[in-house]
Protein backbone atom coordinates (compact mmCIF):
# COMPACT_ATOMS: atom_id res chain seq x y z
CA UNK A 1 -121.98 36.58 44.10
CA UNK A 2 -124.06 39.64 42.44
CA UNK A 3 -122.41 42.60 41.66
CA UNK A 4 -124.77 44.83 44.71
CA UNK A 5 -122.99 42.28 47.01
CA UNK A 6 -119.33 42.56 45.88
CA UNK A 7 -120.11 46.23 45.27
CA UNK A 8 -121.24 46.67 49.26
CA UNK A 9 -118.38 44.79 50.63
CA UNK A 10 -115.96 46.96 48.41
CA UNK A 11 -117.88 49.94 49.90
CA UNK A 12 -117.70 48.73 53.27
CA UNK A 13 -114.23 47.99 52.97
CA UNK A 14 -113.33 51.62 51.83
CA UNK A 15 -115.27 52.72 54.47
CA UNK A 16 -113.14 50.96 57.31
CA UNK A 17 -110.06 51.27 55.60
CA UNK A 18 -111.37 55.68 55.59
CA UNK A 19 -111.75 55.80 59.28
CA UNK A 20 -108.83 53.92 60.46
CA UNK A 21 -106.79 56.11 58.28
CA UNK A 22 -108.62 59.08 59.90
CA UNK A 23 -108.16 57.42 63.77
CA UNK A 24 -104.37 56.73 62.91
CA UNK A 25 -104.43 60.73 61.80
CA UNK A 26 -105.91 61.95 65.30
CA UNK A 27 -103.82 59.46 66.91
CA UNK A 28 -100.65 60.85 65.71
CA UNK A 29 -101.77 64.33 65.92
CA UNK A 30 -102.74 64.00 69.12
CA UNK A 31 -99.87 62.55 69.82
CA UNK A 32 -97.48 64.95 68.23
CA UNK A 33 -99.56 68.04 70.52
CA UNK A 34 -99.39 65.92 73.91
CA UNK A 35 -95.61 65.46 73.42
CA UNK A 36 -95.07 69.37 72.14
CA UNK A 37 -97.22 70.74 74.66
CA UNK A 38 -96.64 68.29 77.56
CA UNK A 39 -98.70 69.15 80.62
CA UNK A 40 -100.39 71.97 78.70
CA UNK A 41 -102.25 69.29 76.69
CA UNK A 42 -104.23 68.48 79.49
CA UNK A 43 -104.34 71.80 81.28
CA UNK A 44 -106.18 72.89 77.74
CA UNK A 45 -108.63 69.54 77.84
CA UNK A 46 -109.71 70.48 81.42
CA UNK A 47 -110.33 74.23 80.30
CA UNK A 48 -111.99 73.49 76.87
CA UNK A 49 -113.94 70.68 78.13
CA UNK A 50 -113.38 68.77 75.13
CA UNK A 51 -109.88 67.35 73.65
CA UNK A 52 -111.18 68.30 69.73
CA UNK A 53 -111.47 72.43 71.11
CA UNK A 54 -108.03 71.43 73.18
CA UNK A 55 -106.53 70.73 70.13
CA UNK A 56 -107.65 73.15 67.33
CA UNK A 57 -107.00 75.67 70.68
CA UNK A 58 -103.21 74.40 70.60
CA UNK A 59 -103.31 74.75 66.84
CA UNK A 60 -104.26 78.19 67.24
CA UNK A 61 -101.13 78.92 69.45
CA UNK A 62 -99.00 77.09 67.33
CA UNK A 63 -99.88 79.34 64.29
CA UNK A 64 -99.61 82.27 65.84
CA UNK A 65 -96.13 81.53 67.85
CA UNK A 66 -95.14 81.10 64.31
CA UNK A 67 -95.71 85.07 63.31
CA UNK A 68 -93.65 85.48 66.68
CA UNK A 69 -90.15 86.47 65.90
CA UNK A 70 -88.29 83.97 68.44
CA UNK A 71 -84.70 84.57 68.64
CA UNK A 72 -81.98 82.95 70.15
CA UNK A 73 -79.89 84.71 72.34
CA UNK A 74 -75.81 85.24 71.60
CA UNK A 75 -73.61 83.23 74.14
CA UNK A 76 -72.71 86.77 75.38
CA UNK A 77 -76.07 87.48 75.97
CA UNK A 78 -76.73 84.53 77.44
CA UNK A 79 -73.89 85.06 79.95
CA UNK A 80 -75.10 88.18 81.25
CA UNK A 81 -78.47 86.87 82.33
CA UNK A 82 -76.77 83.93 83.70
CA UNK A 83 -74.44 85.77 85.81
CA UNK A 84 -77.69 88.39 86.46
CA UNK A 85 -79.44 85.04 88.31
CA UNK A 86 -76.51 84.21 89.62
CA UNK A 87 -76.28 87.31 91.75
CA UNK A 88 -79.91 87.08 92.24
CA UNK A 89 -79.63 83.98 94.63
CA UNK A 90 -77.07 85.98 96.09
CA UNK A 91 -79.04 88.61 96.93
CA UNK A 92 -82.30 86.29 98.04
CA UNK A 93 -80.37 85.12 101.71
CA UNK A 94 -80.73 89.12 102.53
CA UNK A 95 -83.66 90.25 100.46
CA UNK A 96 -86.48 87.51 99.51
CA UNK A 97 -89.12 89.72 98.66
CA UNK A 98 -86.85 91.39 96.72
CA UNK A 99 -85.21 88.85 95.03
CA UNK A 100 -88.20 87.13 93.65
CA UNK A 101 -90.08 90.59 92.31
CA UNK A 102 -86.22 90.93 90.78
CA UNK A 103 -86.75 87.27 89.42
CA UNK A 104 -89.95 88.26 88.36
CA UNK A 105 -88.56 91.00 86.21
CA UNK A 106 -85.67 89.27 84.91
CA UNK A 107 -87.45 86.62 83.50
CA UNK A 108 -89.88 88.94 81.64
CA UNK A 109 -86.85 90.68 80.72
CA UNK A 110 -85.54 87.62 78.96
CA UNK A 111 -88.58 86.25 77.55
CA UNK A 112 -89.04 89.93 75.48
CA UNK A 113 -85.65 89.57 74.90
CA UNK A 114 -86.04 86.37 72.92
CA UNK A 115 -88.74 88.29 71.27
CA UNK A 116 -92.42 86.77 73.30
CA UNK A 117 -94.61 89.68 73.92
CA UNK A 118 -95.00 90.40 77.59
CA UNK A 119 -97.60 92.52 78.19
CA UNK A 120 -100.80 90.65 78.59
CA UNK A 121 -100.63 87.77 81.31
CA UNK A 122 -102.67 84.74 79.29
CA UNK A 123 -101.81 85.63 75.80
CA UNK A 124 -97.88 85.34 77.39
CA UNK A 125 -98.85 82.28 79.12
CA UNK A 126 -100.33 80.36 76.00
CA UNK A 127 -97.51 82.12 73.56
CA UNK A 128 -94.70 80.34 75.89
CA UNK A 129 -96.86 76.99 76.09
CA UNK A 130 -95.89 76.44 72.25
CA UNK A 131 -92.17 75.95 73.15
CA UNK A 132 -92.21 75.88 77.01
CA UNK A 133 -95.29 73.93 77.79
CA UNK A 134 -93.21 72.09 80.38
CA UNK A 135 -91.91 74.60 82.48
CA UNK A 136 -95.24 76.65 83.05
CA UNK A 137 -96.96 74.97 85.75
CA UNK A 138 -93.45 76.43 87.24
CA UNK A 139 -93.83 79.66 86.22
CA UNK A 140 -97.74 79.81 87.71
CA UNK A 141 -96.71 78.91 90.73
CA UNK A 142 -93.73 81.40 90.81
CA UNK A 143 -96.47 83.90 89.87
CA UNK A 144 -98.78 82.92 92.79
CA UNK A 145 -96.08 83.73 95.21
CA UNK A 146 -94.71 86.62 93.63
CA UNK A 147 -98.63 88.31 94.54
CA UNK A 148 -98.37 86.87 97.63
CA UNK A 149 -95.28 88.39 98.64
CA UNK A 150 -96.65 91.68 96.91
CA UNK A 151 -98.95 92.21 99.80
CA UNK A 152 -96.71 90.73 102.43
CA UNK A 153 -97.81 87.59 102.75
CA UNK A 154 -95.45 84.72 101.83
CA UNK A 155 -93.67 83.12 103.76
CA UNK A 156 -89.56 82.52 103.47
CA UNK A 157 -90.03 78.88 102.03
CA UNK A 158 -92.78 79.92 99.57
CA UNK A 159 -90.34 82.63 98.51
CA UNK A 160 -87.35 79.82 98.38
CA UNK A 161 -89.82 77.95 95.78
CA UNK A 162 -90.48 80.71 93.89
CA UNK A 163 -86.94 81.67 93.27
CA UNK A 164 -86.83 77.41 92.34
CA UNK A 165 -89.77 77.95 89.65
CA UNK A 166 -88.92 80.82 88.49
CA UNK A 167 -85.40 79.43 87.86
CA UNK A 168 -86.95 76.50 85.85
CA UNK A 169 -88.53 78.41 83.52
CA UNK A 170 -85.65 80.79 83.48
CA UNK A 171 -82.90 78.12 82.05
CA UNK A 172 -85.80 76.98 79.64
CA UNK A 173 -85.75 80.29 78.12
CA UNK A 174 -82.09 80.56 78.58
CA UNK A 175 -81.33 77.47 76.54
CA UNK A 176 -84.42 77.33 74.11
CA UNK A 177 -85.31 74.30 75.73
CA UNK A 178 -81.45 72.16 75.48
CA UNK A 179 -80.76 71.03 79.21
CA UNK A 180 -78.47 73.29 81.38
CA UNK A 181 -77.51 70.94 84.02
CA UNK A 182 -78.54 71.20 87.57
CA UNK A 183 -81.34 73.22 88.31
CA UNK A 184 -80.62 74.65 91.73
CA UNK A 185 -81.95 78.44 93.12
């Protein structure tokens, strides 16, 4: 065999042996993003149009929710806004509306608490996708009928499943994510 022979299968070789390399890389990153970000993977596909902007989009929030100073809460701490919720279903049988703008403001209470910025609505939403990705599709929905019931317009059950979303994200917040148990409203 001449050397230009030996010397393009050698090259070929390298070649193939680059891009599986680079496929197993994307494979695992990908991987790694889907299973940090859960259902916000694919809610970030469907609103980049394309999984390579997805991801360097999730990279993005990933970097910055590092610069975030995330804190745990004391057990003490912790308590208190437990035993705050607590009341809060209390309070729902007499006082929906009321209890789920309260919800409303107790979770933003406790997500600044831990130290996520809470003013602007998106920037919140893709800060809390970095460690709560899983609960957020619950805490949309919360917010859909917390403007609903703004102007009047929810009904009892949509305000019941509020007070259930906002819950979820609540005891994901709560607990940085460790499972709390049941998660009834």
């Amino acid at each position: 065999m001449s050397t230009g022979i030996v010397l393009a299968i050698v090259i070929a070789a390298v070649v193939v042996v680059a891009l599986v390399a680079v496929a197993a890389v994307n494979h695992r990153r990908r991987a790694r993003l889907r299973d940090r970000f859960g259902p916000e993977y694919d809610r970030a596909v469907e609103e980049t149009g394309s999984r390579r902007a997805a991801e360097q989009d999730l990279g993005a929030r990933e970097r910055r929710y590092q610069e975030l100073d995330i804190k745990p809460l004391s057990s003490g701490t912790r308590e208190q806004y437990a035993q705050r919720w607590k009341e809060l279903q209390e309070e729902f049988v007499d006082a929906p509306e009321g209890a789920v703008h309260e919800a409303d403001r107790l979770v933003t209470a406790l997500m600044h608490e831990r130290g996520y910025p809470t003013e602007e609505y998106e920037q919140r939403m893709r800060d809390l996708s970095v460690r709560h990705g899983r609960t957020l599709e619950h805490y949309r929905a919360a917010q859909e009928v917390h403007a609903l019931s703004s102007s009047r317009s929810a009904t009892t059950e949509q305000l019941r499943e509020a007070m259930v979303h906002y819950r979820a994200l609540f005891d994901d917040l709560l607990t940085d994510g460790e499972p709390t148990g049941s998660r009834r409203s």
